[in-house]
N, C-alpha and C. Protein backbone atom coordinates (compact mmCIF):
# COMPACT_ATOMS: atom_id res chain seq x y z
N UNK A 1 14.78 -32.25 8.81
CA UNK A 1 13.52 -31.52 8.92
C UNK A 1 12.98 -31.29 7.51
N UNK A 2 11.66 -31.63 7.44
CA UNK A 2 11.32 -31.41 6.03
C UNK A 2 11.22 -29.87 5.71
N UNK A 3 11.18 -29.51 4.70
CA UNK A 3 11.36 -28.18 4.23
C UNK A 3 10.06 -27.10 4.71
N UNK A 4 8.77 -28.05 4.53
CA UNK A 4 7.61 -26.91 5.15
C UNK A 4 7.40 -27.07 6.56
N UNK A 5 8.42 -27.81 7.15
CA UNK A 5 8.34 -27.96 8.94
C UNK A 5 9.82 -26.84 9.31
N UNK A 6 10.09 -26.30 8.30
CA UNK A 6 11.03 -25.13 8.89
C UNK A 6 10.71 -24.15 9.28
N UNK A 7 10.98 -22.72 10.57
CA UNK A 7 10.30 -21.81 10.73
C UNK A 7 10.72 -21.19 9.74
N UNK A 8 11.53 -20.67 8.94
CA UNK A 8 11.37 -19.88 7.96
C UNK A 8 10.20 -19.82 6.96
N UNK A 9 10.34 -21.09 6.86
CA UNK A 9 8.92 -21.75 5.23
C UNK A 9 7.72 -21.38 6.40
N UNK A 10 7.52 -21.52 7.30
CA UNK A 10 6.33 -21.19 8.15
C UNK A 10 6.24 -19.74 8.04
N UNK A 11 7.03 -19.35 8.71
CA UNK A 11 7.22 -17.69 8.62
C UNK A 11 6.37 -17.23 7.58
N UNK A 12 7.28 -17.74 6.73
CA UNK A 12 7.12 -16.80 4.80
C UNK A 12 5.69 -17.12 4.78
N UNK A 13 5.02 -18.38 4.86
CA UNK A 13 3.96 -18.93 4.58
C UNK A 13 2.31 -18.20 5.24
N UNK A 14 2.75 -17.88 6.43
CA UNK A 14 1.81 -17.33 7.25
C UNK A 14 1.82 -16.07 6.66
N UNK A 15 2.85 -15.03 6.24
CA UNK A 15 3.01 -14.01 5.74
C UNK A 15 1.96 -13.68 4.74
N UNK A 16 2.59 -14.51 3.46
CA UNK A 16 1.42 -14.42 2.39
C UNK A 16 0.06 -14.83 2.96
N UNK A 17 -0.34 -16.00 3.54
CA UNK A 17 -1.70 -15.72 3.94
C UNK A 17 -1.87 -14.83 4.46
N UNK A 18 -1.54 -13.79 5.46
CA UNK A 18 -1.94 -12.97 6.21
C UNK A 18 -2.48 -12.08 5.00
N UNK A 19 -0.95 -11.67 4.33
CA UNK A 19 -1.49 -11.10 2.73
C UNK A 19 -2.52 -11.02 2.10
N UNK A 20 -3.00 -12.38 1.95
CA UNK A 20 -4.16 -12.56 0.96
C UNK A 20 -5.10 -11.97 1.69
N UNK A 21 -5.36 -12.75 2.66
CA UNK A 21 -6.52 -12.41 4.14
C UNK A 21 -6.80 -10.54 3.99
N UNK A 22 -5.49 -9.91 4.32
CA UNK A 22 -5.54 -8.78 4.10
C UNK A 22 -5.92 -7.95 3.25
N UNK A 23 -5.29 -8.58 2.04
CA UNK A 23 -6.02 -7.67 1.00
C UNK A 23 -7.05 -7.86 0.11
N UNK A 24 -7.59 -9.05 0.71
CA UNK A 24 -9.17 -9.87 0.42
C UNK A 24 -10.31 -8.95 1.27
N UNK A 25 -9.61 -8.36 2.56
CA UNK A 25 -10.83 -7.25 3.35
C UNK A 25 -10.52 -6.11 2.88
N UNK A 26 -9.38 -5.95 2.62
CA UNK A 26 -9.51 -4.05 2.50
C UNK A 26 -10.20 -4.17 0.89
N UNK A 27 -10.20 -4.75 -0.10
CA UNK A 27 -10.79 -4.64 -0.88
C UNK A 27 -12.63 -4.30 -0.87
N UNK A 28 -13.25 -5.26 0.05
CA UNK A 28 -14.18 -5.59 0.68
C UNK A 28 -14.65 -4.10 1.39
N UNK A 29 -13.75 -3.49 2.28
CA UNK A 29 -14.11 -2.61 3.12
C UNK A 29 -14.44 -1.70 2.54
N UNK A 30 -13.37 -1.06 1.34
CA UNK A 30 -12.84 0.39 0.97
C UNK A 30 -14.45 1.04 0.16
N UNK A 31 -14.59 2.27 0.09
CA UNK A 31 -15.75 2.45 -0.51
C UNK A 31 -15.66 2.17 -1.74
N UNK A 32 -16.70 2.49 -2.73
CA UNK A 32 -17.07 1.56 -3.74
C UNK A 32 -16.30 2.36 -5.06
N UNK A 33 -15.93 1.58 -6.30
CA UNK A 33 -15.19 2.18 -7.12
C UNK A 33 -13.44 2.54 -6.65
N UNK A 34 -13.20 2.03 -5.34
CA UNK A 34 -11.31 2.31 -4.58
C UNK A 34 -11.08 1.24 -4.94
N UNK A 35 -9.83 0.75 -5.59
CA UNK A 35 -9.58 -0.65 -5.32
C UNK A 35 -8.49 -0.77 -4.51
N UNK A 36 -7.82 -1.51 -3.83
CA UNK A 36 -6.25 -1.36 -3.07
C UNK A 36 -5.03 -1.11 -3.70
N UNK A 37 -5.16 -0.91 -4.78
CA UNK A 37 -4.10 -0.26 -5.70
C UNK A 37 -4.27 1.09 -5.38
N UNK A 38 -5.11 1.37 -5.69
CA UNK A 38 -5.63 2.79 -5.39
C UNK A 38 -5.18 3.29 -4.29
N UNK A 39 -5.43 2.43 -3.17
CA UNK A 39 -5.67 3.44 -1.91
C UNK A 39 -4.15 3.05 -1.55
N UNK A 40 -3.20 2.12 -2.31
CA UNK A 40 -2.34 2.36 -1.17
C UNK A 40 -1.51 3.26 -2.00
N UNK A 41 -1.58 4.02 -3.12
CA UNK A 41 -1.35 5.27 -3.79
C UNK A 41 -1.47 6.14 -2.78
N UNK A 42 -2.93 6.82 -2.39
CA UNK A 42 -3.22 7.52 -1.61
C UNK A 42 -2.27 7.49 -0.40
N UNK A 43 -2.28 6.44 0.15
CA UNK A 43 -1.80 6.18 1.48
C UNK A 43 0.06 6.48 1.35
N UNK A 44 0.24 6.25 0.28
CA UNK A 44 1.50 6.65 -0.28
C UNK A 44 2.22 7.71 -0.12
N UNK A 45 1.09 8.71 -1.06
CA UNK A 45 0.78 9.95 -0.83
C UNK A 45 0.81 10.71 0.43
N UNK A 46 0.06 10.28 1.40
CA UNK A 46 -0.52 10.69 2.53
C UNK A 46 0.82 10.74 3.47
N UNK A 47 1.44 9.59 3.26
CA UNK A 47 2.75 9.27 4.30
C UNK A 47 3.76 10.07 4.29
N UNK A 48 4.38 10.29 2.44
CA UNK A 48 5.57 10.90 2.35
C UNK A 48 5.13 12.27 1.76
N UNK A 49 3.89 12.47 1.13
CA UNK A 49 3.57 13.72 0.85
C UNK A 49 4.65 14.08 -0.79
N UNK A 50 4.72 15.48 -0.95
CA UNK A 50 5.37 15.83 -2.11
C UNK A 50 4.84 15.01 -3.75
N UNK A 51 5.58 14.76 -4.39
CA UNK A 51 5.75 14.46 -6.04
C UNK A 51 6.60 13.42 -6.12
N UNK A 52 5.89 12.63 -7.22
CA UNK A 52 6.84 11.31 -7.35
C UNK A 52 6.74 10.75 -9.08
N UNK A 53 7.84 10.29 -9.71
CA UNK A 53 7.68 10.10 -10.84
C UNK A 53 6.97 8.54 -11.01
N UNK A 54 5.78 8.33 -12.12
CA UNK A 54 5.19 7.06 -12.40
C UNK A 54 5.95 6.16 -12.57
N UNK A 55 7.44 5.77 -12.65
CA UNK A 55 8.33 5.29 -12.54
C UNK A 55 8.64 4.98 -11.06
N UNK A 56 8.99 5.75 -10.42
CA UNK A 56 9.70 5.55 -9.02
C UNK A 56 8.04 5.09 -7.89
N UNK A 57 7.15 5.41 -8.37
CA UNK A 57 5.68 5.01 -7.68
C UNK A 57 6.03 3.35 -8.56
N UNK A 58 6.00 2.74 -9.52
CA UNK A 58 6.04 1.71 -10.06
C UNK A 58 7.00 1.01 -9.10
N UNK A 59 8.15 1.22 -9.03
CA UNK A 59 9.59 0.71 -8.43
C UNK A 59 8.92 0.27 -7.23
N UNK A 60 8.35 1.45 -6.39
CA UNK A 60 8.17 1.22 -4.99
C UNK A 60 7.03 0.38 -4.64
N UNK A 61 5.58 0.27 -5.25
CA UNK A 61 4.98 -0.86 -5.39
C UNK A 61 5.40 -1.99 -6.13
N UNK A 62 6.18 -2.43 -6.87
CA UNK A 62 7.17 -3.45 -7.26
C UNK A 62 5.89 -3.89 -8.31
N UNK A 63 5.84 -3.14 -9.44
CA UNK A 63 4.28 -3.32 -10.15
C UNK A 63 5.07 -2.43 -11.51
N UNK A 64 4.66 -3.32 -12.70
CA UNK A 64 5.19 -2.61 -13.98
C UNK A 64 4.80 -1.46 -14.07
N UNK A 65 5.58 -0.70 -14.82
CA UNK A 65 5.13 0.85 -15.09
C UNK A 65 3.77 0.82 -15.89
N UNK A 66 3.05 -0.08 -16.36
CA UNK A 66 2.20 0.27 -17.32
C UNK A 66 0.58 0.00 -15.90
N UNK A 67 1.25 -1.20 -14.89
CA UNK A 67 0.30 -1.27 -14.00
C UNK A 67 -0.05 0.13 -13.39
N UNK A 68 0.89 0.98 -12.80
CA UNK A 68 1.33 2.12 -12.39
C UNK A 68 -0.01 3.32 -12.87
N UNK A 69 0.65 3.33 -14.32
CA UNK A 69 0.29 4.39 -15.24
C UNK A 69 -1.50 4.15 -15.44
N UNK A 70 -1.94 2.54 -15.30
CA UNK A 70 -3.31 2.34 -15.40
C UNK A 70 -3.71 3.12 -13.97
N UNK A 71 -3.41 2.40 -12.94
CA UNK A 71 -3.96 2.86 -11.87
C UNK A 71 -3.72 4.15 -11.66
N UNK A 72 -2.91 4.66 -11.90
CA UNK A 72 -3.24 6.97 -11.91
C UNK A 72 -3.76 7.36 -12.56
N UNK A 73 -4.31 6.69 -13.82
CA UNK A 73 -5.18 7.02 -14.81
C UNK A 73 -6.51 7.28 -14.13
N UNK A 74 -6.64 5.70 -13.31
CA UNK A 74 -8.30 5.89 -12.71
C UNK A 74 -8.04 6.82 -11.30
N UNK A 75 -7.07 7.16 -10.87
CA UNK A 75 -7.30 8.32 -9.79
C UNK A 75 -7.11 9.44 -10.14
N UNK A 76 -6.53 9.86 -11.55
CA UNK A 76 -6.38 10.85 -12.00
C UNK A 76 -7.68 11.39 -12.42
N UNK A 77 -8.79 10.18 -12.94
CA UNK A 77 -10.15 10.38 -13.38
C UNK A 77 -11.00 10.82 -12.86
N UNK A 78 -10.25 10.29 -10.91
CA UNK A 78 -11.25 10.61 -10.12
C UNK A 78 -11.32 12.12 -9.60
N UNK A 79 -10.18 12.25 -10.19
CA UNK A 79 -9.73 14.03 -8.98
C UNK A 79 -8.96 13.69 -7.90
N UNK A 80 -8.01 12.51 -7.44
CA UNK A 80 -7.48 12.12 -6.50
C UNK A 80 -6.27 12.53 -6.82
N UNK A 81 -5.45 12.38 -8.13
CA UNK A 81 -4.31 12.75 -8.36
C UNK A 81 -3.88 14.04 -9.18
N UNK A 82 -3.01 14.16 -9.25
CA UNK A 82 -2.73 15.11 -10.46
C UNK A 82 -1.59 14.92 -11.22
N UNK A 83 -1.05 14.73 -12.53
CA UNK A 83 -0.80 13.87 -12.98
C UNK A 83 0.00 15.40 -14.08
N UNK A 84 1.43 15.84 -14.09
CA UNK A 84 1.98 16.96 -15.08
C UNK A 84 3.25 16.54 -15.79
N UNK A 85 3.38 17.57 -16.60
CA UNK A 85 4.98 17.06 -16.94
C UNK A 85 5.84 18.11 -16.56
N UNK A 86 7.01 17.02 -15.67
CA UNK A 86 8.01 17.29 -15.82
C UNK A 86 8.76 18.73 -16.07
N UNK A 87 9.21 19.50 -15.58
CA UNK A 87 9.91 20.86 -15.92
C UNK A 87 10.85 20.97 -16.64
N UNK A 88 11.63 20.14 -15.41
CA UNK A 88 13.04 19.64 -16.24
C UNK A 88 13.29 18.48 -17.09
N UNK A 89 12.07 17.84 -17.53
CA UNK A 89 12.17 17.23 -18.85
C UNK A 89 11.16 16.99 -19.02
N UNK A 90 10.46 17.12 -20.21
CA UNK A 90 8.89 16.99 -20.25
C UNK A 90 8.48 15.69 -21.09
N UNK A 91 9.76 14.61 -21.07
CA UNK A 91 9.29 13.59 -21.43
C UNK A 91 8.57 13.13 -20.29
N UNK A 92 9.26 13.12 -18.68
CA UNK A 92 8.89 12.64 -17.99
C UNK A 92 7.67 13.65 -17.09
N UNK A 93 6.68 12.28 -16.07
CA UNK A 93 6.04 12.98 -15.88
C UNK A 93 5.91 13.23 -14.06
N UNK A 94 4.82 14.37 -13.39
CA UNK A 94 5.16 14.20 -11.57
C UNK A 94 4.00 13.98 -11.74
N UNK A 95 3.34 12.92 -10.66
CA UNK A 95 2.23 13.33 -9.93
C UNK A 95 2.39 13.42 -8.33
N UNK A 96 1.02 13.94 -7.84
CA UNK A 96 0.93 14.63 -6.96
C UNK A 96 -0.67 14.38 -6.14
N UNK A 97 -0.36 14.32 -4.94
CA UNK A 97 -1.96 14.31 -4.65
C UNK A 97 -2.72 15.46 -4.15
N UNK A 98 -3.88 15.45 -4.52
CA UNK A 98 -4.86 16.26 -4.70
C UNK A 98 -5.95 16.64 -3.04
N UNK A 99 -6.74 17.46 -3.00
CA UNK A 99 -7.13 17.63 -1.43
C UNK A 99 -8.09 16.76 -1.90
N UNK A 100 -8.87 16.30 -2.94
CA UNK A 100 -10.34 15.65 -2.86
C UNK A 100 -9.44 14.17 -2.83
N UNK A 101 -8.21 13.71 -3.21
CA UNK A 101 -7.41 12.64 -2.69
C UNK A 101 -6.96 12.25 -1.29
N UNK A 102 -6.67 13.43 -0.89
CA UNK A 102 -6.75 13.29 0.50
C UNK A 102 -8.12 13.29 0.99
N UNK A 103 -8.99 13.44 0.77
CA UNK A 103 -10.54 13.17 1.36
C UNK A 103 -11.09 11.66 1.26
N UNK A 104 -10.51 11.26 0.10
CA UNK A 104 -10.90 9.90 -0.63
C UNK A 104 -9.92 9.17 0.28
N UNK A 105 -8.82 9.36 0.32
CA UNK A 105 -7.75 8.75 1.83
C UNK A 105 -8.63 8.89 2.83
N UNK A 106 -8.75 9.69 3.41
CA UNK A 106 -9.82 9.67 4.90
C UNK A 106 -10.76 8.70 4.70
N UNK A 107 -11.59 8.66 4.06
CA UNK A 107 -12.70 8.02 2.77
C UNK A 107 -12.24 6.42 3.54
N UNK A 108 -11.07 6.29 2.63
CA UNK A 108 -10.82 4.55 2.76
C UNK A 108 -10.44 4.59 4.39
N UNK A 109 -9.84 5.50 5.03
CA UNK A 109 -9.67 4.83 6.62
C UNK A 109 -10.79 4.40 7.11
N UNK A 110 -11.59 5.55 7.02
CA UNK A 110 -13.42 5.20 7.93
C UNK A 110 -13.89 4.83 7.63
N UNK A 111 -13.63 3.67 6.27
CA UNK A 111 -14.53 2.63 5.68
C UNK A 111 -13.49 1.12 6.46
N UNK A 112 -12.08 1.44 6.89
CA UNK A 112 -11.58 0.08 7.46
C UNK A 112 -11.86 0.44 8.47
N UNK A 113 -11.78 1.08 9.76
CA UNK A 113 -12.37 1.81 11.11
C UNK A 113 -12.93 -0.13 11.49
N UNK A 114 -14.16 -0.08 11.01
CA UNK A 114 -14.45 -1.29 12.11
C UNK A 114 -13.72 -2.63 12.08
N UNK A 115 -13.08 -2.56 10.60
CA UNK A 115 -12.27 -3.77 10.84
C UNK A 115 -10.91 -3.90 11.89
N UNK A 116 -10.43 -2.60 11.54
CA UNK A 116 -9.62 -2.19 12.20
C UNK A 116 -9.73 -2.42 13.71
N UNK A 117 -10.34 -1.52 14.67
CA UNK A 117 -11.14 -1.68 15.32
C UNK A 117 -11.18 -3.58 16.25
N UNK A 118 -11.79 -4.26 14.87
CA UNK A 118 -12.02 -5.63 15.44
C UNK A 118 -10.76 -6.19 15.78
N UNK A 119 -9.78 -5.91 14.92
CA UNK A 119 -7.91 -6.57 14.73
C UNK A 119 -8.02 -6.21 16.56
N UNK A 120 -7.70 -4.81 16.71
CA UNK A 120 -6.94 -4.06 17.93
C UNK A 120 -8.10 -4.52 19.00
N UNK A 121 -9.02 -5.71 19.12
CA UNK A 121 -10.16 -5.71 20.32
C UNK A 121 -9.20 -7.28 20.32
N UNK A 122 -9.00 -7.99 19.11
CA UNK A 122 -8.26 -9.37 19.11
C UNK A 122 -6.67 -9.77 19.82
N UNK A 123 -5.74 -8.87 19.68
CA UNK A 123 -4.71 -8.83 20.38
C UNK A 123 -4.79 -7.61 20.64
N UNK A 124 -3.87 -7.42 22.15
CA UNK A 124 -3.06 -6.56 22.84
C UNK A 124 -1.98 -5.39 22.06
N UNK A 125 -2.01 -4.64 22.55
CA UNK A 125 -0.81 -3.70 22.05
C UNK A 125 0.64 -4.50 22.34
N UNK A 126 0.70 -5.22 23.11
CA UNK A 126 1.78 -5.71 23.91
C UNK A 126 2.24 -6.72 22.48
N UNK A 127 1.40 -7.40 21.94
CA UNK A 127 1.08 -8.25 20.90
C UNK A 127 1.93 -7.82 19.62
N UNK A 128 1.34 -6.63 19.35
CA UNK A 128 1.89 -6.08 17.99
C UNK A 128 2.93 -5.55 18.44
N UNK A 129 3.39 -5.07 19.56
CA UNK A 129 4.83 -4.53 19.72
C UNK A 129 6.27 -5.36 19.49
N UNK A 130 5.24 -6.93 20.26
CA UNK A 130 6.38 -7.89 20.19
C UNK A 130 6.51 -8.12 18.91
N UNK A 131 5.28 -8.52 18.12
CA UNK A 131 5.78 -8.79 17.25
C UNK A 131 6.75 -7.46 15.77
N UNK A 132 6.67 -6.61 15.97
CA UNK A 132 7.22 -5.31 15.49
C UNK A 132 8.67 -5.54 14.95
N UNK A 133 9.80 -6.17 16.07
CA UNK A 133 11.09 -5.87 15.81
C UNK A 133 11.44 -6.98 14.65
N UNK A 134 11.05 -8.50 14.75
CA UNK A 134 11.43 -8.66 13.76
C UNK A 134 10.61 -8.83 12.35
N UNK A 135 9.54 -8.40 12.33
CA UNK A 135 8.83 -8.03 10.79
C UNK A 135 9.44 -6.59 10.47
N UNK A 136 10.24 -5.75 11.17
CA UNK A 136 10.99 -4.31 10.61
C UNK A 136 11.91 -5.13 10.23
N UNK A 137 12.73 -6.03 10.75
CA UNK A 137 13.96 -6.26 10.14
C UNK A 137 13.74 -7.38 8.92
N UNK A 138 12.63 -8.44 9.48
CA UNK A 138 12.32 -8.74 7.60
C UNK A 138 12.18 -8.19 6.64
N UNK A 139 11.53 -6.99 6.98
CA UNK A 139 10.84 -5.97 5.70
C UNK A 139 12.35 -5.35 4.79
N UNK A 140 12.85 -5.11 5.78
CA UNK A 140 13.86 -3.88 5.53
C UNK A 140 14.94 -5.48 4.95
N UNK A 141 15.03 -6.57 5.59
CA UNK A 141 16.28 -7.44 4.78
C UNK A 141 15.83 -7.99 3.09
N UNK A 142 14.47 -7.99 2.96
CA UNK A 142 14.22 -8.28 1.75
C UNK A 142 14.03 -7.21 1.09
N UNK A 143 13.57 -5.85 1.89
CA UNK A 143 13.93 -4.57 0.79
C UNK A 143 15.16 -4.17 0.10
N UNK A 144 16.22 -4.91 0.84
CA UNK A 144 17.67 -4.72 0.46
C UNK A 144 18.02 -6.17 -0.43
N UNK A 145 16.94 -7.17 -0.42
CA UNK A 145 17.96 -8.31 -1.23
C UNK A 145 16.54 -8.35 -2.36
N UNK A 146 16.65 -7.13 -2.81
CA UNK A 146 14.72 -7.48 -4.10
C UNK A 146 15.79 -7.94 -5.46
């Protein structure tokens, strides 16, 4: 079997397009001046809540610390973040999100709403369920082999 007639190489392949596809609209959608760096900060934010060091936000978007530190810069600019040092060591620093960040989160949902919207009119719930069990266990086997 040649190598791009394997389902894996298919798999992976459809993946990243979906990728691109994906983050070619939310760019498109989000209101003006968000970029998807941005919002999936926010959304970051929004999920696990609390304080996180520009380091461990770097780690978890898999994005150099200096990418990191640009992009909280421009949400820090905006009033989305808040951005301190450290208690227990003031080399290092926490940020934190902000309520006009959480507004700017709401912000980017109801600007994807109709795309959104269009996805969930295209397939079934039945659709995304099936497909669910094994994109959790891809996610989670390459989160463990990075």
């Amino acid at each position: 079997m040649a190598l791009k007639d394997r389902p894996d190489v298919s798999v992976l392949t459809e993946i990243g397009i979906i990728s691109q596809l994906s983050s070619a609209a939310l760019e498109r959608s989000l209101p003006d001046g968000m970029s998807a760096a941005q919002f999936g900060v926010l959304t970051h934010f929004m999920r696990r809540g609390g304080e996180e060091s520009p380091a461990k936000l770097a780690a978890a978007f898999q994005v150099t610390k200096g990418a990191m530190t640009n992009t909280l810069q421009r949400l820090e600019a905006q009033g989305f973040v808040r951005v301190v040092g450290d208690e227990a060591d003031g080399r290092r620093k926490r940020v934190s999100l902000t309520p006009e960040g959480a507004r700017a989160y709401e912000a980017g949902l109801m600007a994807l709403r109709p795309r959104m919207e269009g996805l969930r009119g295209a397939f079934t719930d039945k659709e995304f369920e099936a497909a669910l069990p094994f994109l959790k266990s891809l996610r989670v086997w390459m989160d463990e082999n990075r």
